[in-house]
Protein backbone atom coordinates (compact mmCIF):
# COMPACT_ATOMS: atom_id res chain seq x y z
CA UNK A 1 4.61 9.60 -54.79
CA UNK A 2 2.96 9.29 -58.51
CA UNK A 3 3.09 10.59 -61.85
CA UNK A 4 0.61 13.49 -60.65
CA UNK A 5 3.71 16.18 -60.53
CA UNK A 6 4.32 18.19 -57.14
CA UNK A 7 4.41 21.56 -58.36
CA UNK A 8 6.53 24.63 -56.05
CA UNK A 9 7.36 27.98 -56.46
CA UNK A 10 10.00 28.78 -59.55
CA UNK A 11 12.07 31.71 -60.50
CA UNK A 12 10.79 33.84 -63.98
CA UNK A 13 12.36 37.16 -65.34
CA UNK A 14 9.92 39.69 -64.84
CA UNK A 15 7.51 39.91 -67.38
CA UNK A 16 8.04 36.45 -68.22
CA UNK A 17 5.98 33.42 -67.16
CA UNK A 18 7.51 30.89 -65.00
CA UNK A 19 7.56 27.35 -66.83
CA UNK A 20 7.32 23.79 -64.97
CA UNK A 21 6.55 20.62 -67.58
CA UNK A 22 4.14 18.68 -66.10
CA UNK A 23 1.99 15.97 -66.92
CA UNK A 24 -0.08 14.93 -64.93
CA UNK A 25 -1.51 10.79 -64.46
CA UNK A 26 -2.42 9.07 -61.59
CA UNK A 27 -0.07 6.10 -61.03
CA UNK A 28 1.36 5.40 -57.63
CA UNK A 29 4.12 4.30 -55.41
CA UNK A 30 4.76 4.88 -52.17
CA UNK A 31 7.47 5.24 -50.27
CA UNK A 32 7.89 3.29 -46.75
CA UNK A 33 10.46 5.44 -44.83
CA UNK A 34 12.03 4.29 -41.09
CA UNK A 35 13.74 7.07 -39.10
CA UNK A 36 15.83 7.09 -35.49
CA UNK A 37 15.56 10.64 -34.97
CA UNK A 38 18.17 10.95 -32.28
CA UNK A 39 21.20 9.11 -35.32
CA UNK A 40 19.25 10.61 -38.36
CA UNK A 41 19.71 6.76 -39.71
CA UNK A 42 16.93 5.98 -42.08
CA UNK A 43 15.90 2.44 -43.82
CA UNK A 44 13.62 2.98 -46.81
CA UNK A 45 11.21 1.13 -48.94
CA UNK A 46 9.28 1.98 -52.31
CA UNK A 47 6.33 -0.18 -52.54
CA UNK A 48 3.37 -0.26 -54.82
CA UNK A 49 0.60 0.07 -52.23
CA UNK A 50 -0.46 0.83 -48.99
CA UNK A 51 -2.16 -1.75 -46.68
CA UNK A 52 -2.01 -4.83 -44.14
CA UNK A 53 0.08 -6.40 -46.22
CA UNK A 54 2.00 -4.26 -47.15
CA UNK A 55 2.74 -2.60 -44.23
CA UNK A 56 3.49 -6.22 -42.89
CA UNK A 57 5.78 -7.13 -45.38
CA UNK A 58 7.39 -3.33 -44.54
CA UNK A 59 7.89 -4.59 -41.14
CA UNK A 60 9.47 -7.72 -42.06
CA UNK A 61 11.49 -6.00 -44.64
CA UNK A 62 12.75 -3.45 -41.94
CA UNK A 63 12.89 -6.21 -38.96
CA UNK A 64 15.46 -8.21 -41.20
CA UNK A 65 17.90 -4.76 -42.36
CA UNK A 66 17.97 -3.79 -38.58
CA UNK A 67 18.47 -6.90 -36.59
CA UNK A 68 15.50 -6.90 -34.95
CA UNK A 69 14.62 -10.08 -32.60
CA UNK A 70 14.94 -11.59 -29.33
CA UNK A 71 18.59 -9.70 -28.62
CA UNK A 72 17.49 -6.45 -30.49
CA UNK A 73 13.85 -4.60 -29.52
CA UNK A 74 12.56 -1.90 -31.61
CA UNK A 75 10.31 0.38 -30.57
CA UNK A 76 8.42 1.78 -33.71
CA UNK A 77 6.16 4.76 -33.38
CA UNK A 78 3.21 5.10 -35.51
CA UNK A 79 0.26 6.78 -35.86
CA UNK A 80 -3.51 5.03 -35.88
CA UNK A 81 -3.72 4.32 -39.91
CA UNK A 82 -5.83 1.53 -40.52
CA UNK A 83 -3.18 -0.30 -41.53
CA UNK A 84 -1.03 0.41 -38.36
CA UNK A 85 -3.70 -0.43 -36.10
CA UNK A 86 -5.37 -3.96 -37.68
CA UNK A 87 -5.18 -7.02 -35.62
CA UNK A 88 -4.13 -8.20 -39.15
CA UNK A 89 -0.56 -6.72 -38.87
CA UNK A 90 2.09 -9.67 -38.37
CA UNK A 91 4.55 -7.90 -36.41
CA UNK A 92 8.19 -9.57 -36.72
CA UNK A 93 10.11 -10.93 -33.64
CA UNK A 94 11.80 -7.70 -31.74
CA UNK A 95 9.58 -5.33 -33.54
CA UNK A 96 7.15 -3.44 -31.13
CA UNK A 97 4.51 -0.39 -32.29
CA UNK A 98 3.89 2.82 -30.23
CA UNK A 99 0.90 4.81 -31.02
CA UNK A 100 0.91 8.28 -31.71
CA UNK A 101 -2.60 10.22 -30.65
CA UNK A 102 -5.45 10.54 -32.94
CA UNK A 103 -4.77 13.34 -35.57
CA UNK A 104 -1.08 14.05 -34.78
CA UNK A 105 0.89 14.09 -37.76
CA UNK A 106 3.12 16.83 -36.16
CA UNK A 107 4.43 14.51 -33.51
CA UNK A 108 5.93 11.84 -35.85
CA UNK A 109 9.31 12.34 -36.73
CA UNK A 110 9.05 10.60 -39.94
CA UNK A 111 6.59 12.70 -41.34
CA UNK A 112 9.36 15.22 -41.72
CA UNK A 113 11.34 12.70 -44.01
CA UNK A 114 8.64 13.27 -47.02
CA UNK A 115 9.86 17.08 -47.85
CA UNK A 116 12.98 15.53 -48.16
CA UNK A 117 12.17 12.61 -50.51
CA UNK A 118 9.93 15.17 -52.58
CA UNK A 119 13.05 17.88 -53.29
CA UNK A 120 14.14 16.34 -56.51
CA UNK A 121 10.39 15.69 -57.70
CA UNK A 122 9.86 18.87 -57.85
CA UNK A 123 8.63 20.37 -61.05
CA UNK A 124 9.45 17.49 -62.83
CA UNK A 125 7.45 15.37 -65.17
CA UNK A 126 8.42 11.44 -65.19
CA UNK A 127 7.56 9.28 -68.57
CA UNK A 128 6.59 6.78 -66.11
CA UNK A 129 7.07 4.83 -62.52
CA UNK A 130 10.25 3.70 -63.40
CA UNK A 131 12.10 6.67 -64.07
CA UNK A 132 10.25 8.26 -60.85
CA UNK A 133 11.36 4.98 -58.69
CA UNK A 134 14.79 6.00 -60.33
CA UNK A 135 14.94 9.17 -58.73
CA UNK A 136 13.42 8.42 -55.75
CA UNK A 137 15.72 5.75 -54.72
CA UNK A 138 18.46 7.44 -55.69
CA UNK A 139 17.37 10.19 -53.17
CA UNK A 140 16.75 7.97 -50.25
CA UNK A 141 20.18 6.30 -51.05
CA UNK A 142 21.23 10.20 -50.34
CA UNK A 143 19.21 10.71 -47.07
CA UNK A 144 20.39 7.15 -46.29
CA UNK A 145 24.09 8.86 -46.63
CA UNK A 146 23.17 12.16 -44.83
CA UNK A 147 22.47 11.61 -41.21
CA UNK A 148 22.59 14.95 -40.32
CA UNK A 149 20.71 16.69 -42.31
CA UNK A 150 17.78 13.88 -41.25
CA UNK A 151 18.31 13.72 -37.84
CA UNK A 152 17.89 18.36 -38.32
CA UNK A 153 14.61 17.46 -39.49
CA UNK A 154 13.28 14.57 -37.28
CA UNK A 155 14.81 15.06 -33.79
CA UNK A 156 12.44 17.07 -32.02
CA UNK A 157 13.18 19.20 -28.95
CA UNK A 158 11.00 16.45 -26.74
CA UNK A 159 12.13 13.56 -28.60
CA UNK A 160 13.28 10.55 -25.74
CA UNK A 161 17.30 10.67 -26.32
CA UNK A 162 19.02 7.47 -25.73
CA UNK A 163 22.21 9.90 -24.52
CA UNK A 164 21.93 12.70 -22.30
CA UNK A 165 21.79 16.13 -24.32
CA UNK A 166 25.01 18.23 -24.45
CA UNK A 167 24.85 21.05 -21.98
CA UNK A 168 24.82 23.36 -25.61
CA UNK A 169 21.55 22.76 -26.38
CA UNK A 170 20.07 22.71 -22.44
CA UNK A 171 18.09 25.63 -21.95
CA UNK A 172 17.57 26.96 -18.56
């Protein structure tokens, strides 16, 4: 996410031109986000960059909120980012990465978190980071509190389910 606005479709009374404020700059954050599709429970993390260390400190970060160690394994799935894949990663005690195929952004469930995080962006100009990172957390503090309508978005048809489906959504 950054102060470069994400612009969508708005309603205007014909003959009028629709208005969104932007102003667009080029200051970043990004947002870390950690889904179980099958529960829809998410852990989240804004963060200034993207890299090794980051993405380490992510890890660790996540590791310690779950539980993760010798008693609790977690299987993370990922896809081949550079800083995924580096043999510079520190991965915490418990924590285990599964990698998605080359150039498969449709086949990881937490791609499908970012419409979600975006929805109050919207059309909206911030005067800087910190009243974005207000917003944003505040959202994932929502998704955090709405396990259903995350797990609607993430749980694909194939996705491994630690329970057996219910017969309802079985198709023969």
């Amino acid at each position: 996410m950054g102060l470069k606005p994400i612009l969508r479709r708005v309603w205007a009374r014909r003959g009028q031109r629709a208005r969104a404020i932007v102003r667009p700059r080029y200051e970043w954050e990004y947002v870390y986000g950690f889904v179980q599709p099958e529960a829809g429970v998410t852990e989240w993390l804004l963060m200034p960059t993207v890299n090794i260390a980051a993405f380490t400190s992510a890890l660790a970060h996540f590791a310690h909120q779950v539980g993760a160690g010798a008693d609790k394994q977690i299987l993370l799935v990922v896809d081949q980012a550079g800083w995924h894949s580096s043999p510079q990663v520190h991965l915490p005690a418990g924590v285990h990465l599964e990698w998605l195929p080359p150039y498969s952004p449709e086949l990881q469930p937490a791609e499908r978190l970012w419409p979600l995080t975006n929805e109050p962006l919207a059309n909206r100009a911030f005067a800087d980071l910190a009243a974005l990172d207000a917003v944003l957390a505040d959202q994932c503090v929502r998704l955090a509190e709405q396990p259903e309508q995350v797990r609607a978005q993430t749980l694909f048809h194939w996705w491994p389910r630690l329970a057996p489906m219910p017969e309802l959504f079985i198709r023969s």
